[in-house]
PDB file of N, CA and C in Angstrom:
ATOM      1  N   UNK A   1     102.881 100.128  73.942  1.00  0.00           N
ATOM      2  CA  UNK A   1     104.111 100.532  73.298  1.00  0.00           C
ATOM      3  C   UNK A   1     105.119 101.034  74.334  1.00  0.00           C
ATOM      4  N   UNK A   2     104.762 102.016  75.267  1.00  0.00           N
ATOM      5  CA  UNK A   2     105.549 102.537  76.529  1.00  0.00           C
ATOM      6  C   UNK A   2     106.141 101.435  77.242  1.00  0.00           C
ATOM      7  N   UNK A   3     105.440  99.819  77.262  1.00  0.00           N
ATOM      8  CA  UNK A   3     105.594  99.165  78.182  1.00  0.00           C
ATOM      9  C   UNK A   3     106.732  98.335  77.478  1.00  0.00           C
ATOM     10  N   UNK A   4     106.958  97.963  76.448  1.00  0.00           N
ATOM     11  CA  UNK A   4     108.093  97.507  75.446  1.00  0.00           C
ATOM     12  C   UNK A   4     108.603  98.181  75.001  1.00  0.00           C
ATOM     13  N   UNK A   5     108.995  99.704  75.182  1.00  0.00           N
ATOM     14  CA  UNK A   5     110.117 100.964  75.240  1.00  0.00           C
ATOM     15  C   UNK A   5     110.734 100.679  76.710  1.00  0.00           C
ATOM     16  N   UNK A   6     110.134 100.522  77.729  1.00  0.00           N
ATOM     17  CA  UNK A   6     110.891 100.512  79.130  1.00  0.00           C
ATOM     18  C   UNK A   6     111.277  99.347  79.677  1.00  0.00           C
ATOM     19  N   UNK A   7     110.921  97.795  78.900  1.00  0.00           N
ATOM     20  CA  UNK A   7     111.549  96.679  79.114  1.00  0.00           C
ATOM     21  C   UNK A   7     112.681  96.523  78.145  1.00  0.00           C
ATOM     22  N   UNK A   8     112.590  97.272  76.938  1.00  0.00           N
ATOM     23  CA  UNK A   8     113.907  97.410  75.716  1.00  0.00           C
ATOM     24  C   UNK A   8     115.179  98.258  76.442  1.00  0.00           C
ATOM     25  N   UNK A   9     114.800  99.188  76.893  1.00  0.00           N
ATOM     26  CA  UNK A   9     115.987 100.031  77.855  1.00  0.00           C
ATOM     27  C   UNK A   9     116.182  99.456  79.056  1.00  0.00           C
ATOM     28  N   UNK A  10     115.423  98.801  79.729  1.00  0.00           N
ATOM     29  CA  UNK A  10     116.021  98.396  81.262  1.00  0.00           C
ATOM     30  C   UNK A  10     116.782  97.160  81.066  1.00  0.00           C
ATOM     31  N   UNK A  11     117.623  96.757  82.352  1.00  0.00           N
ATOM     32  CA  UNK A  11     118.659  95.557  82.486  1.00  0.00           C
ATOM     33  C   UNK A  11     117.193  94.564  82.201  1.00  0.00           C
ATOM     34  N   UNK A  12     117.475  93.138  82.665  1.00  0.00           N
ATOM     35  CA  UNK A  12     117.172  92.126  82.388  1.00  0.00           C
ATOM     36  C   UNK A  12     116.370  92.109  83.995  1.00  0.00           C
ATOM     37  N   UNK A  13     116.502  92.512  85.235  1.00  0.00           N
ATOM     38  CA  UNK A  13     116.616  92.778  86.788  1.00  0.00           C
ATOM     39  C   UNK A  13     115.211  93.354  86.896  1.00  0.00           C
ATOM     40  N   UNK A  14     115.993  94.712  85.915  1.00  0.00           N
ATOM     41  CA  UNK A  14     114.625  95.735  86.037  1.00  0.00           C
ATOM     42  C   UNK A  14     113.355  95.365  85.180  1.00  0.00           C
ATOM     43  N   UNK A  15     113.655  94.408  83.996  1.00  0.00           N
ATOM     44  CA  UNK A  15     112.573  94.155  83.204  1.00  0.00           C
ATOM     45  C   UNK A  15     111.503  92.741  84.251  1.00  0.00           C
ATOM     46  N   UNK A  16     112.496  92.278  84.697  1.00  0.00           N
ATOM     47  CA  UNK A  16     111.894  91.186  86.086  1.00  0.00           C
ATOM     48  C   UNK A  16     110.936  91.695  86.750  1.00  0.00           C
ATOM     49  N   UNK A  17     111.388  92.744  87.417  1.00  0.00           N
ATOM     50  CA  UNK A  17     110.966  93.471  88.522  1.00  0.00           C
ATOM     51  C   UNK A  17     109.242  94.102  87.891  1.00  0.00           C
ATOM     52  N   UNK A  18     109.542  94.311  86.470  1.00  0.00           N
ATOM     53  CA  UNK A  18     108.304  95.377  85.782  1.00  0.00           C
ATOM     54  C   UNK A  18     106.817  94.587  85.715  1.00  0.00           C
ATOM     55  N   UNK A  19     107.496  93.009  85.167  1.00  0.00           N
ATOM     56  CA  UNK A  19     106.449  92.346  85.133  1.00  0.00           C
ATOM     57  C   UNK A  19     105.890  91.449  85.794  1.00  0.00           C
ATOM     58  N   UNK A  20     106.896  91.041  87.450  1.00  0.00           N
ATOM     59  CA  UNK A  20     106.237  90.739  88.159  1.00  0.00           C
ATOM     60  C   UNK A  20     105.574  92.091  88.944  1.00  0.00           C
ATOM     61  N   UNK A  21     105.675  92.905  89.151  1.00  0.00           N
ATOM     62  CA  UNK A  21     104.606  93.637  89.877  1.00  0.00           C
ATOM     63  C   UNK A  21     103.087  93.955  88.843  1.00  0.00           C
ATOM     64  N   UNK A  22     103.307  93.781  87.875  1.00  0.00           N
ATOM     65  CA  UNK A  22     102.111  93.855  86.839  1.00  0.00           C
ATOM     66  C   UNK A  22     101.338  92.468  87.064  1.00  0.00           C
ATOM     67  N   UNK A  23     101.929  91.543  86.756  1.00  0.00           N
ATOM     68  CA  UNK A  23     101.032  90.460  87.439  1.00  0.00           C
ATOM     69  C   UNK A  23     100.482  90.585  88.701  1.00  0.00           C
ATOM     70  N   UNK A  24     101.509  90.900  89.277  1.00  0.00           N
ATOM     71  CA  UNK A  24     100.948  90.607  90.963  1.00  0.00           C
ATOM     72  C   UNK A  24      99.540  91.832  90.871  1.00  0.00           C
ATOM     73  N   UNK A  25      99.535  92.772  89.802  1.00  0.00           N
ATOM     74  CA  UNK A  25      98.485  93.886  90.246  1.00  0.00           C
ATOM     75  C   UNK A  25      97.484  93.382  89.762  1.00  0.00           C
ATOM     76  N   UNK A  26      97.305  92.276  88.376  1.00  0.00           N
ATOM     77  CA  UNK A  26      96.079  91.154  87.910  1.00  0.00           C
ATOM     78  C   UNK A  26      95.787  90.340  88.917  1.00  0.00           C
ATOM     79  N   UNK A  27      96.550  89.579  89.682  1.00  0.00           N
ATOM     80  CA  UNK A  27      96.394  88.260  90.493  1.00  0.00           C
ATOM     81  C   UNK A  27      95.962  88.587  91.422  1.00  0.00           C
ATOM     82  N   UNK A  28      96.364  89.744  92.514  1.00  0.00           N
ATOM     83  CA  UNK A  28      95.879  90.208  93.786  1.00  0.00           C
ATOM     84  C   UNK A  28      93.888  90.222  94.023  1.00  0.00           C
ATOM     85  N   UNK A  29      93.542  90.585  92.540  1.00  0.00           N
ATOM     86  CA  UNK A  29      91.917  90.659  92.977  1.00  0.00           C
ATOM     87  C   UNK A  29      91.396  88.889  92.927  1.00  0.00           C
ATOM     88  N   UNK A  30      92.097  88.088  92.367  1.00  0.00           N
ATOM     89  CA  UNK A  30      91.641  86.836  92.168  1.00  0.00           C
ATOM     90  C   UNK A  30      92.259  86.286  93.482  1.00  0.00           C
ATOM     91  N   UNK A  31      93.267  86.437  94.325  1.00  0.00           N
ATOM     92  CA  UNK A  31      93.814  85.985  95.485  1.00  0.00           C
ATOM     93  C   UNK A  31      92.623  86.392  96.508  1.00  0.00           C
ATOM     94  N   UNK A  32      92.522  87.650  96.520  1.00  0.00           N
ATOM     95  CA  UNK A  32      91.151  88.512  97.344  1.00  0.00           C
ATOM     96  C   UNK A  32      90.215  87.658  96.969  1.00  0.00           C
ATOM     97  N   UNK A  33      89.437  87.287  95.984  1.00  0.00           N
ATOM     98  CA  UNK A  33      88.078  86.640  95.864  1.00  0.00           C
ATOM     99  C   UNK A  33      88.198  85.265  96.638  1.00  0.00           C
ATOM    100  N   UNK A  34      88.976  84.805  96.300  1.00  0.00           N
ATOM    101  CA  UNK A  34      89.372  83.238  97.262  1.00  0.00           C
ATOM    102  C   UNK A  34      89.549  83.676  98.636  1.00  0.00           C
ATOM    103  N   UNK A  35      89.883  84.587  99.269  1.00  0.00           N
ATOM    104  CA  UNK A  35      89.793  84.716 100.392  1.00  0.00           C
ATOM    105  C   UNK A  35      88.363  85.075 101.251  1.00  0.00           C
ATOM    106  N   UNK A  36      88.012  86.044 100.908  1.00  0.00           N
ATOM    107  CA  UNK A  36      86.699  86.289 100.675  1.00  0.00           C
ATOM    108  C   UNK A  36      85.578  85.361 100.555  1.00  0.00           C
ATOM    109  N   UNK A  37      85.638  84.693  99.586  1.00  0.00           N
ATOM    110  CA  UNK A  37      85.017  83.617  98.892  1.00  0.00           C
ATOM    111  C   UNK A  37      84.777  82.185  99.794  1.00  0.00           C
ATOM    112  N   UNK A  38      85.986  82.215 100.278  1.00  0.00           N
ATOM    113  CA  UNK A  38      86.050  81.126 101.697  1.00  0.00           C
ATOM    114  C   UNK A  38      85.766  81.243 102.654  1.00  0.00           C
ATOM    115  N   UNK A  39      86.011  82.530 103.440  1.00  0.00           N
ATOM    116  CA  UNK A  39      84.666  83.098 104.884  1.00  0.00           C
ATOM    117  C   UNK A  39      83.533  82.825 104.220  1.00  0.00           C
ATOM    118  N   UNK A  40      83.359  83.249 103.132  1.00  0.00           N
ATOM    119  CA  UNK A  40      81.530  82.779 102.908  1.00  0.00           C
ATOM    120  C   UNK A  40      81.683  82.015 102.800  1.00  0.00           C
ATOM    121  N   UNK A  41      82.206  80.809 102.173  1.00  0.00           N
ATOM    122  CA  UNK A  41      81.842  79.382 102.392  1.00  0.00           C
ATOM    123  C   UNK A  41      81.635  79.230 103.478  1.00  0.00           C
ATOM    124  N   UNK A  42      82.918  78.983 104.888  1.00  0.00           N
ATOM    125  CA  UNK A  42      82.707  78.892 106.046  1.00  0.00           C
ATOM    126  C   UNK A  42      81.544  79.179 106.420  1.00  0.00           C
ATOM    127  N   UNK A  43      81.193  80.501 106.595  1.00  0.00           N
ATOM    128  CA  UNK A  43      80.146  80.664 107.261  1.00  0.00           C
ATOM    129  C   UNK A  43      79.506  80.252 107.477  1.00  0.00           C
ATOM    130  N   UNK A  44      78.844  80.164 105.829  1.00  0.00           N
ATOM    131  CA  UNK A  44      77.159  79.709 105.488  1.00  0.00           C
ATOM    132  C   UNK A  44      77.506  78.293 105.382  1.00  0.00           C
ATOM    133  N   UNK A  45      78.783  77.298 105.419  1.00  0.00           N
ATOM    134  CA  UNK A  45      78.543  76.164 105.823  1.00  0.00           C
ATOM    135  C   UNK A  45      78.221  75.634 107.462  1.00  0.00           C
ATOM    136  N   UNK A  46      78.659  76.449 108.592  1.00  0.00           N
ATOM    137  CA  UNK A  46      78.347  77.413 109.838  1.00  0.00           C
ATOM    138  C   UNK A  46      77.180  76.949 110.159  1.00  0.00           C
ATOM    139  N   UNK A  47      76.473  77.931 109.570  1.00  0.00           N
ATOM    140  CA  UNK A  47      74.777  78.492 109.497  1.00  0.00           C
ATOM    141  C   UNK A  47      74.378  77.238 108.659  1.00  0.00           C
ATOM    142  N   UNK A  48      74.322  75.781 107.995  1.00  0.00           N
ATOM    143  CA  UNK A  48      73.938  75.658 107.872  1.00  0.00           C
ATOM    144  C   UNK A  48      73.215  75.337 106.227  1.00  0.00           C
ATOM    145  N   UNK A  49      73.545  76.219 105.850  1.00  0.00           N
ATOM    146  CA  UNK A  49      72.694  76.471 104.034  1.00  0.00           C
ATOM    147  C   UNK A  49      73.915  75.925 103.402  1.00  0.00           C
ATOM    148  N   UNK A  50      73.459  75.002 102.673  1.00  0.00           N
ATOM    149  CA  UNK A  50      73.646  74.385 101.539  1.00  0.00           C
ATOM    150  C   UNK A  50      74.171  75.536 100.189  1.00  0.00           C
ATOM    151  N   UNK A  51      75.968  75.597 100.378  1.00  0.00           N
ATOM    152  CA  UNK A  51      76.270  76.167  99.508  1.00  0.00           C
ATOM    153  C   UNK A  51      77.432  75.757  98.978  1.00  0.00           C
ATOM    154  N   UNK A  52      77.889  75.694  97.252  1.00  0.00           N
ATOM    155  CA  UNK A  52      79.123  74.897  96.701  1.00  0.00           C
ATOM    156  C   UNK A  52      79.782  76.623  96.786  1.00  0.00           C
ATOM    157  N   UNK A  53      81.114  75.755  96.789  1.00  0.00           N
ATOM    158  CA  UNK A  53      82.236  76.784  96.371  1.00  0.00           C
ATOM    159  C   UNK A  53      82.642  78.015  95.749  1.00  0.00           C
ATOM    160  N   UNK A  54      82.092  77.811  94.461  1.00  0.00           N
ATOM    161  CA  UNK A  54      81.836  78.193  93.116  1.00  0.00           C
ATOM    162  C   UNK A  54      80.823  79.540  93.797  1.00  0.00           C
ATOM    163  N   UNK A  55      79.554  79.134  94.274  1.00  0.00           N
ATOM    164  CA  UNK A  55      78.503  80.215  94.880  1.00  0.00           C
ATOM    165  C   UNK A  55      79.173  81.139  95.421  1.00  0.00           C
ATOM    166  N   UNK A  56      80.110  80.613  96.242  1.00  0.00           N
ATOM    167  CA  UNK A  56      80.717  81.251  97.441  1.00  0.00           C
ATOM    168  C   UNK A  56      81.466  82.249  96.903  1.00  0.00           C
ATOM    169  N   UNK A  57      82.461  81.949  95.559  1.00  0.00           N
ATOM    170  CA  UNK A  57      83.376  83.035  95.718  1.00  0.00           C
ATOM    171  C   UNK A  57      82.844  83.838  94.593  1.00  0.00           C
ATOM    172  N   UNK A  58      81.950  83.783  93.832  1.00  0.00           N
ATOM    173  CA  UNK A  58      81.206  84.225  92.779  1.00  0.00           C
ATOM    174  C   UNK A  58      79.813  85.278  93.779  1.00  0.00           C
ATOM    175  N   UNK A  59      79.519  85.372  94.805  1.00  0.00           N
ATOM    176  CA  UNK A  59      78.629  86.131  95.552  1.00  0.00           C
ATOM    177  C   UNK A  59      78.848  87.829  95.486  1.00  0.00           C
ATOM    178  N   UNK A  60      78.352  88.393  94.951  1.00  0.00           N
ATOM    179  CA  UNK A  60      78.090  89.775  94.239  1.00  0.00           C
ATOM    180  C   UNK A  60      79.425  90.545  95.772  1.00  0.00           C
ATOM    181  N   UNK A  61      79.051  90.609  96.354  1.00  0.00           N
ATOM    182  CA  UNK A  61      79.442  90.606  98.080  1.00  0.00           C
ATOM    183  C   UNK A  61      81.200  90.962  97.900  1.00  0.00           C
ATOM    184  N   UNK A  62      81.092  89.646  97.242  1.00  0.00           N
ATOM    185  CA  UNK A  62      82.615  89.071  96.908  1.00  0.00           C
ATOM    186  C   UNK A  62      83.314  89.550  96.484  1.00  0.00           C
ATOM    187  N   UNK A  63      82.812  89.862  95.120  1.00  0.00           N
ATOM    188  CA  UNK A  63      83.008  90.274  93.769  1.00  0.00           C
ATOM    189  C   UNK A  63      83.406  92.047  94.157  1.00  0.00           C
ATOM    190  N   UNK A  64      82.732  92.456  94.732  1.00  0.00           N
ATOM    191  CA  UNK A  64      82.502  93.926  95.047  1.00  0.00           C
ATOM    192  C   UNK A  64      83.704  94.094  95.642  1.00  0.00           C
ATOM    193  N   UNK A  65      83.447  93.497  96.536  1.00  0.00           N
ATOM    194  CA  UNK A  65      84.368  93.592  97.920  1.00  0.00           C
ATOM    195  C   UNK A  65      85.806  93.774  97.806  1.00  0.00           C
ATOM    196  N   UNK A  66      86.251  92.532  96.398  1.00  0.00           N
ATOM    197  CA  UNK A  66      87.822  92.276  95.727  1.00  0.00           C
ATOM    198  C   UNK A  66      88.375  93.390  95.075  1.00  0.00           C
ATOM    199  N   UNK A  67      87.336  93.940  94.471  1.00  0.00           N
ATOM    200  CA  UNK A  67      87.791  95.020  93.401  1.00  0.00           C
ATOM    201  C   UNK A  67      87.426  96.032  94.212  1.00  0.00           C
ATOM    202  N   UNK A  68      86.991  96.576  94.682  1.00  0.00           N
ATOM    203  CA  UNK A  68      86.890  97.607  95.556  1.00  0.00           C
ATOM    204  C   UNK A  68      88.379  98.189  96.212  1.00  0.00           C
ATOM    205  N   UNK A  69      88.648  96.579  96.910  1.00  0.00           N
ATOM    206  CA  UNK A  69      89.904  96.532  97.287  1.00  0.00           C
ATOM    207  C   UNK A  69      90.965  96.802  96.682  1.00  0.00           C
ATOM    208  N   UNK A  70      91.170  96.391  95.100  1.00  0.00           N
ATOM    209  CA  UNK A  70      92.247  96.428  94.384  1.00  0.00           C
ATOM    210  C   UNK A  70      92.596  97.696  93.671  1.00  0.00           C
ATOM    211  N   UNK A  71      91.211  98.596  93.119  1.00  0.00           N
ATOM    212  CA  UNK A  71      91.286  99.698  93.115  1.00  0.00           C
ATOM    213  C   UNK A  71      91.377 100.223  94.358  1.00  0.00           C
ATOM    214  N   UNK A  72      91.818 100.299  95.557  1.00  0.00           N
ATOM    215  CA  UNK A  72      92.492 101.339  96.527  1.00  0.00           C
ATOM    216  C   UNK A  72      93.758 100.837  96.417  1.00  0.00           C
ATOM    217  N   UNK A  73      94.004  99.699  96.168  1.00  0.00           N
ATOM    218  CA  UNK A  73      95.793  99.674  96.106  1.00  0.00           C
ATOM    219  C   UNK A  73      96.452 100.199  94.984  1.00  0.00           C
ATOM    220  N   UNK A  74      95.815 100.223  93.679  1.00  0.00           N
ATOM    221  CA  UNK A  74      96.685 100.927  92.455  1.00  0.00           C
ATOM    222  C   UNK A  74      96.511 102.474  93.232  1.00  0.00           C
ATOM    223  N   UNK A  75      95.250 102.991  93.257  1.00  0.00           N
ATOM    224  CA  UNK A  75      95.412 103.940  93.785  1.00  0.00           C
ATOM    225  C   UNK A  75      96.628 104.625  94.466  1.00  0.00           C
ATOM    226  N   UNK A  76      96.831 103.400  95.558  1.00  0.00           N
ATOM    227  CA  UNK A  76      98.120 103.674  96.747  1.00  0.00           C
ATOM    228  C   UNK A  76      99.384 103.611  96.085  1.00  0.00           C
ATOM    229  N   UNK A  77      99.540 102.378  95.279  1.00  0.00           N
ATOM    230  CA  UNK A  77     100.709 102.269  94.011  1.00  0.00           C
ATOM    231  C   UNK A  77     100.897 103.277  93.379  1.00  0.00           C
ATOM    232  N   UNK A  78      99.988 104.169  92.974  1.00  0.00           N
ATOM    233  CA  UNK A  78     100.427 105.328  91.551  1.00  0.00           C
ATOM    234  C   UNK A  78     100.620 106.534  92.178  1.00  0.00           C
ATOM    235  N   UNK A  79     100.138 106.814  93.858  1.00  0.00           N
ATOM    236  CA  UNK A  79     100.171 107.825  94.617  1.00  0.00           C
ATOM    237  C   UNK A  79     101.591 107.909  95.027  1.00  0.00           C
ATOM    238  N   UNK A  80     102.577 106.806  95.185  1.00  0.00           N
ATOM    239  CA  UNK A  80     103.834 107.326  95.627  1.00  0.00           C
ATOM    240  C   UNK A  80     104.277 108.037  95.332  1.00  0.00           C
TER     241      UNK A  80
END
């Protein structure tokens, strides 16, 4: 409700501005897993072992690693 009270009062600029940084705060952990997700591919294609894509960015490792990450940035976001 707060979030369609403050896109009803802001310009058209500021309502831009609201919901691309809200996306970008969903998308950032799925950008992270693909990154992530692809050193492990690399690697372990590297080394050798027989691994698809899918394994790679789905690896607990991964998974941890993304969100770990993304909770320290809202963190950093809500701390200003």
């Amino acid at each position: 409700m707060e979030f369609a009270l403050l896109l009803a009062q802001s310009s058209s600029y500021e309502a831009g501005k609201q919901i691309g940084r809200i996306l970008g705060i969903f998308i950032f952990p799925v950008f992270l897993m693909l990154i992530f997700g692809s050193v492990n591919y690399i690697v372990n294609r590297i080394k050798g072992k027989a691994i698809s894509f899918k394994q790679a960015i789905l690896a607990r490792w991964v998974i941890l690693t993304s969100v770990i990450l993304w909770i320290f940035g809202l963190v950093g976001q809500f701390a200003k």
